[in-house]
C-alpha atoms as a PDB file:
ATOM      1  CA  UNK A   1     -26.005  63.699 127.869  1.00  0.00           C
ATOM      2  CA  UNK A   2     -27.556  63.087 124.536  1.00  0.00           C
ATOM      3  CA  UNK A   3     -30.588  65.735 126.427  1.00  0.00           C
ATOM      4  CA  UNK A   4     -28.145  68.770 125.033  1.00  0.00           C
ATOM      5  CA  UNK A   5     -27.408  67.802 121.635  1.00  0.00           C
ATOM      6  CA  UNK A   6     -30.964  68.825 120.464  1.00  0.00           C
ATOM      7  CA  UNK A   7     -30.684  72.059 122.233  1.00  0.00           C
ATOM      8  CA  UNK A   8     -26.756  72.758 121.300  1.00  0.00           C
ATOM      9  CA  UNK A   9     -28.188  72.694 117.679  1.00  0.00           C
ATOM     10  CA  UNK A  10     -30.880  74.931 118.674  1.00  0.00           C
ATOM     11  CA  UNK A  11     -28.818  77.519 119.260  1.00  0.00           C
ATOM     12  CA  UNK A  12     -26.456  77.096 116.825  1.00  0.00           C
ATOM     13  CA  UNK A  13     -29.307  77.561 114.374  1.00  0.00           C
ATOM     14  CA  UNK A  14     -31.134  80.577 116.341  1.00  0.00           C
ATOM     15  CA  UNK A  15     -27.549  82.333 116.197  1.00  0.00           C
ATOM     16  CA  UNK A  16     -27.325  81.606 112.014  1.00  0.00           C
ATOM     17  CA  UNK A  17     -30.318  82.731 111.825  1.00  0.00           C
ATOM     18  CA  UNK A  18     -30.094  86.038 113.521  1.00  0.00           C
ATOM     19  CA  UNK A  19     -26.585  86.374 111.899  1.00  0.00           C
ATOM     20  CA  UNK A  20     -28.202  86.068 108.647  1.00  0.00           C
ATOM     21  CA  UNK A  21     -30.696  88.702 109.485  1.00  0.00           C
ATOM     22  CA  UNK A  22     -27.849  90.992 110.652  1.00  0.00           C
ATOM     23  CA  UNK A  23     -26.193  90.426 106.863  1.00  0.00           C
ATOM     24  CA  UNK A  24     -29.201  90.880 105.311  1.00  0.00           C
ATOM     25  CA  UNK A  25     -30.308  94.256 106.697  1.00  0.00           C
ATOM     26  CA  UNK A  26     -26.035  95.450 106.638  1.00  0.00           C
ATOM     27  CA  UNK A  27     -26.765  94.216 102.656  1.00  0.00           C
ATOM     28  CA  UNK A  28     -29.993  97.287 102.447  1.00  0.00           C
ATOM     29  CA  UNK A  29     -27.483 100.008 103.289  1.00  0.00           C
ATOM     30  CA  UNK A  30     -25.133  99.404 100.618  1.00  0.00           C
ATOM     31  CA  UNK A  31     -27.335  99.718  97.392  1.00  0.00           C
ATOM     32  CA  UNK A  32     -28.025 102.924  95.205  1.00  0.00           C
ATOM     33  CA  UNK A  33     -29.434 106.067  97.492  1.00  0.00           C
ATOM     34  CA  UNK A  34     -31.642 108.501  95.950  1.00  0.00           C
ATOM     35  CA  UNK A  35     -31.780 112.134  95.569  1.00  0.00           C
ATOM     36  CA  UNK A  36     -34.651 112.281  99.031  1.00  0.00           C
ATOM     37  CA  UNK A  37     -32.083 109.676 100.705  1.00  0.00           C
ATOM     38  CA  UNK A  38     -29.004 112.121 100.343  1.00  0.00           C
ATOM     39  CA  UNK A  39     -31.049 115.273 100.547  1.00  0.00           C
ATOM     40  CA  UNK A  40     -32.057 113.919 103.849  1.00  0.00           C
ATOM     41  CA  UNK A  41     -28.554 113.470 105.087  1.00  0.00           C
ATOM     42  CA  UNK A  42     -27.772 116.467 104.023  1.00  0.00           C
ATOM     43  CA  UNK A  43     -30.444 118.121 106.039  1.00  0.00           C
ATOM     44  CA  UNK A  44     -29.520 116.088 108.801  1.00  0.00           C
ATOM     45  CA  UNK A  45     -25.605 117.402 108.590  1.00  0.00           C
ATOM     46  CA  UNK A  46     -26.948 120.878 108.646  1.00  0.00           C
ATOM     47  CA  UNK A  47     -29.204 120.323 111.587  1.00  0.00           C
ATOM     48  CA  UNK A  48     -26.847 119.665 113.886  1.00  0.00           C
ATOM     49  CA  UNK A  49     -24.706 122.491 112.868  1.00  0.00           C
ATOM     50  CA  UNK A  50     -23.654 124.950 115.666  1.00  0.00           C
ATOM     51  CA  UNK A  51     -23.449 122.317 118.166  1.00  0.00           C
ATOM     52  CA  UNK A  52     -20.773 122.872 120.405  1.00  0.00           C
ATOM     53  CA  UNK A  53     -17.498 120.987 120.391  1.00  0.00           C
ATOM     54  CA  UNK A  54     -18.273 117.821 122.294  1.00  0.00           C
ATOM     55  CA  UNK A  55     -17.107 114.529 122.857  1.00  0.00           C
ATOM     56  CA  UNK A  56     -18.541 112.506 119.994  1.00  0.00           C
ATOM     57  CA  UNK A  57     -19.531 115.210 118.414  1.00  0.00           C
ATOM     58  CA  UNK A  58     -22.780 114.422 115.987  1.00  0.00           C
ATOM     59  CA  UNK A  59     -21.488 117.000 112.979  1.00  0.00           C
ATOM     60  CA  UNK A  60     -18.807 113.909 112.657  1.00  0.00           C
ATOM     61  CA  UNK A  61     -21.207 111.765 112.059  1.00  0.00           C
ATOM     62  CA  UNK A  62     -23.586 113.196 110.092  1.00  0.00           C
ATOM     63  CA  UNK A  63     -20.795 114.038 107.434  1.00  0.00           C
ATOM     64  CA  UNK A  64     -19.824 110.012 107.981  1.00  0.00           C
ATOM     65  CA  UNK A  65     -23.298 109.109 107.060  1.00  0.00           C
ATOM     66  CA  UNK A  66     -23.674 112.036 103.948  1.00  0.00           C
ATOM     67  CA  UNK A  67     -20.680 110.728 102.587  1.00  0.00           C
ATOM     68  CA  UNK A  68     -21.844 107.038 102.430  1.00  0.00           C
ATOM     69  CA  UNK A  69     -24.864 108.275 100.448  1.00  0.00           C
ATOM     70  CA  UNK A  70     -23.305 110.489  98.670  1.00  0.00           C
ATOM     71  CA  UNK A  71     -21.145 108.001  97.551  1.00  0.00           C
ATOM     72  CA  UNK A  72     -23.789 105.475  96.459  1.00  0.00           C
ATOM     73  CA  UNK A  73     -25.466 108.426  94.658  1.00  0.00           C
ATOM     74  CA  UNK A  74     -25.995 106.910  90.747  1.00  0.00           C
ATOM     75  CA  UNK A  75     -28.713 110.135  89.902  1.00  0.00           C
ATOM     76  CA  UNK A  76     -26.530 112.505  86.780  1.00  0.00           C
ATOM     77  CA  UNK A  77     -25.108 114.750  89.469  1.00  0.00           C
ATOM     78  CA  UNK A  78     -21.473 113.063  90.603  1.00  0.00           C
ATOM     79  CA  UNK A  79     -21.272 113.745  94.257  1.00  0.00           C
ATOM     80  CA  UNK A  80     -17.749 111.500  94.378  1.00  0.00           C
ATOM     81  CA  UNK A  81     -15.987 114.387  95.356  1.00  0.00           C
ATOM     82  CA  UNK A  82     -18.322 115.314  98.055  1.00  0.00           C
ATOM     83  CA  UNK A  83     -18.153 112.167  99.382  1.00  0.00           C
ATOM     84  CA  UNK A  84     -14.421 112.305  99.976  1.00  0.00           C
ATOM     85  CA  UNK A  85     -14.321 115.396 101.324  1.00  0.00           C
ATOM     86  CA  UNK A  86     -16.641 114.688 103.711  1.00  0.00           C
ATOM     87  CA  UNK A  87     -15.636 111.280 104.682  1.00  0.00           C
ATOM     88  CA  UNK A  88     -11.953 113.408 105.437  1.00  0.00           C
ATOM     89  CA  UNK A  89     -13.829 115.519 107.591  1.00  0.00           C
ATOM     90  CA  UNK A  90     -15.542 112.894 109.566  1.00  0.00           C
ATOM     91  CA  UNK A  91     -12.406 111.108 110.604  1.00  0.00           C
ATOM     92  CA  UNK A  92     -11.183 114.197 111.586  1.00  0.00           C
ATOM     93  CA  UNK A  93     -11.161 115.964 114.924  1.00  0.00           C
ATOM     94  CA  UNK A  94     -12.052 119.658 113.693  1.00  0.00           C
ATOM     95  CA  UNK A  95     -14.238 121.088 110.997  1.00  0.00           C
ATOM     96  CA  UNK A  96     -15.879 124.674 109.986  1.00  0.00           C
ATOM     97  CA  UNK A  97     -19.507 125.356 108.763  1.00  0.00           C
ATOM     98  CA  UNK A  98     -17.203 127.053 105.839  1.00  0.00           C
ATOM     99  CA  UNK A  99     -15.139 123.701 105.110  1.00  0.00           C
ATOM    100  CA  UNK A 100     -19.049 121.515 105.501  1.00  0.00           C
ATOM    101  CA  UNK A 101     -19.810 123.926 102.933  1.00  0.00           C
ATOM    102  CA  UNK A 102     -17.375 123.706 100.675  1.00  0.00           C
ATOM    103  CA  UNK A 103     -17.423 119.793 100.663  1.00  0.00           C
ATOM    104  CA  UNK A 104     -21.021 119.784 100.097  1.00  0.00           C
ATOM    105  CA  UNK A 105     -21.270 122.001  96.792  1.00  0.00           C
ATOM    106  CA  UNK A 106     -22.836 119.151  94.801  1.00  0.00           C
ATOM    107  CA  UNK A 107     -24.866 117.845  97.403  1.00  0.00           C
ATOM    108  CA  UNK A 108     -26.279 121.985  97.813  1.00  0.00           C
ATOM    109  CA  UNK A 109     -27.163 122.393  94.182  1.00  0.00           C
ATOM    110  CA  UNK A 110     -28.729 118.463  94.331  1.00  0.00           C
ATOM    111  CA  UNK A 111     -30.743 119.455  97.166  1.00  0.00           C
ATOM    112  CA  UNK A 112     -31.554 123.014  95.988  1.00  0.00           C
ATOM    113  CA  UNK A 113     -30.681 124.902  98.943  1.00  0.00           C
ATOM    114  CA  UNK A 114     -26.822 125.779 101.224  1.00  0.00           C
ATOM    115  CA  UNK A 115     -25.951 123.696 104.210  1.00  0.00           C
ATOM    116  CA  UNK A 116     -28.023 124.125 107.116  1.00  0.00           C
ATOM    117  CA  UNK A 117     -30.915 126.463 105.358  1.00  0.00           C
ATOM    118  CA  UNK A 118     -33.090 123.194 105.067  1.00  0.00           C
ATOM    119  CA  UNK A 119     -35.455 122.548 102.518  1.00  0.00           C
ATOM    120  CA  UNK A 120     -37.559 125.380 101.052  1.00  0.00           C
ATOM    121  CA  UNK A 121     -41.150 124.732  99.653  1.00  0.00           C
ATOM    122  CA  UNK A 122     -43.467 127.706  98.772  1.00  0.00           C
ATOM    123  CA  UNK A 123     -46.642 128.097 100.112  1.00  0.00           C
ATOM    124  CA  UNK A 124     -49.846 127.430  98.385  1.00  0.00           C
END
């Protein structure tokens, strides 16, 4: 009987471990973004724009995951109220490319470009 004790412990210390891994990398995602993290979210959102109503919709969560970084934002441009608007929209059931946006005017000007237009670099 004493044969388990050695591997009860183990265990018990494989599962800490991989529970500590799990709070470490949960711990990443709640620091400061930056302007490429949100501007990437934001692209993100407007890529999956005009994809039809479906269960689990991905415009839901895409606005979920714009808010967080919106919200985590510290750059000079405040993008609070973006990130409530949007986090409003993705616990709803129902949104409009007009109402997306209208809750992301911050997060346009940040990004230099309106919702679903993507990024714009000239050539040369």
């Amino acid at each position: 009987m004493t044969h388990h004790v050695p591997r009860v412990r183990r265990i018990a210390v494989a599962m800490a471990a991989a529970g500590l891994l799990v709070a470490t990398t949960a711990a990443c995602s709640t620091g400061p973004t930056t302007k490429e993290e949100v501007c990437d979210r934001y692209d993100s959102l407007g890529d999956r724009l005009g994809i039809g109503q479906v269960f689990g919709n991905p415009v839901f969560s895409a606005a979920g995951d714009l808010a967080d970084v919106a919200d985590r934002y510290e750059g000079p441009e405040d993008l609070s109220t973006d990130a409530r608007r949007l986090e409003s929209i993705a616990d709803s059931d129902s949104t409009s490319e007009l109402e997306l946006s209208e809750a992301t005017r911050n997060v346009a000007v940040l990004c230099g470009h309106q919702l679903g237009s993507g990024s714009f670099s000239p050539p040369g």
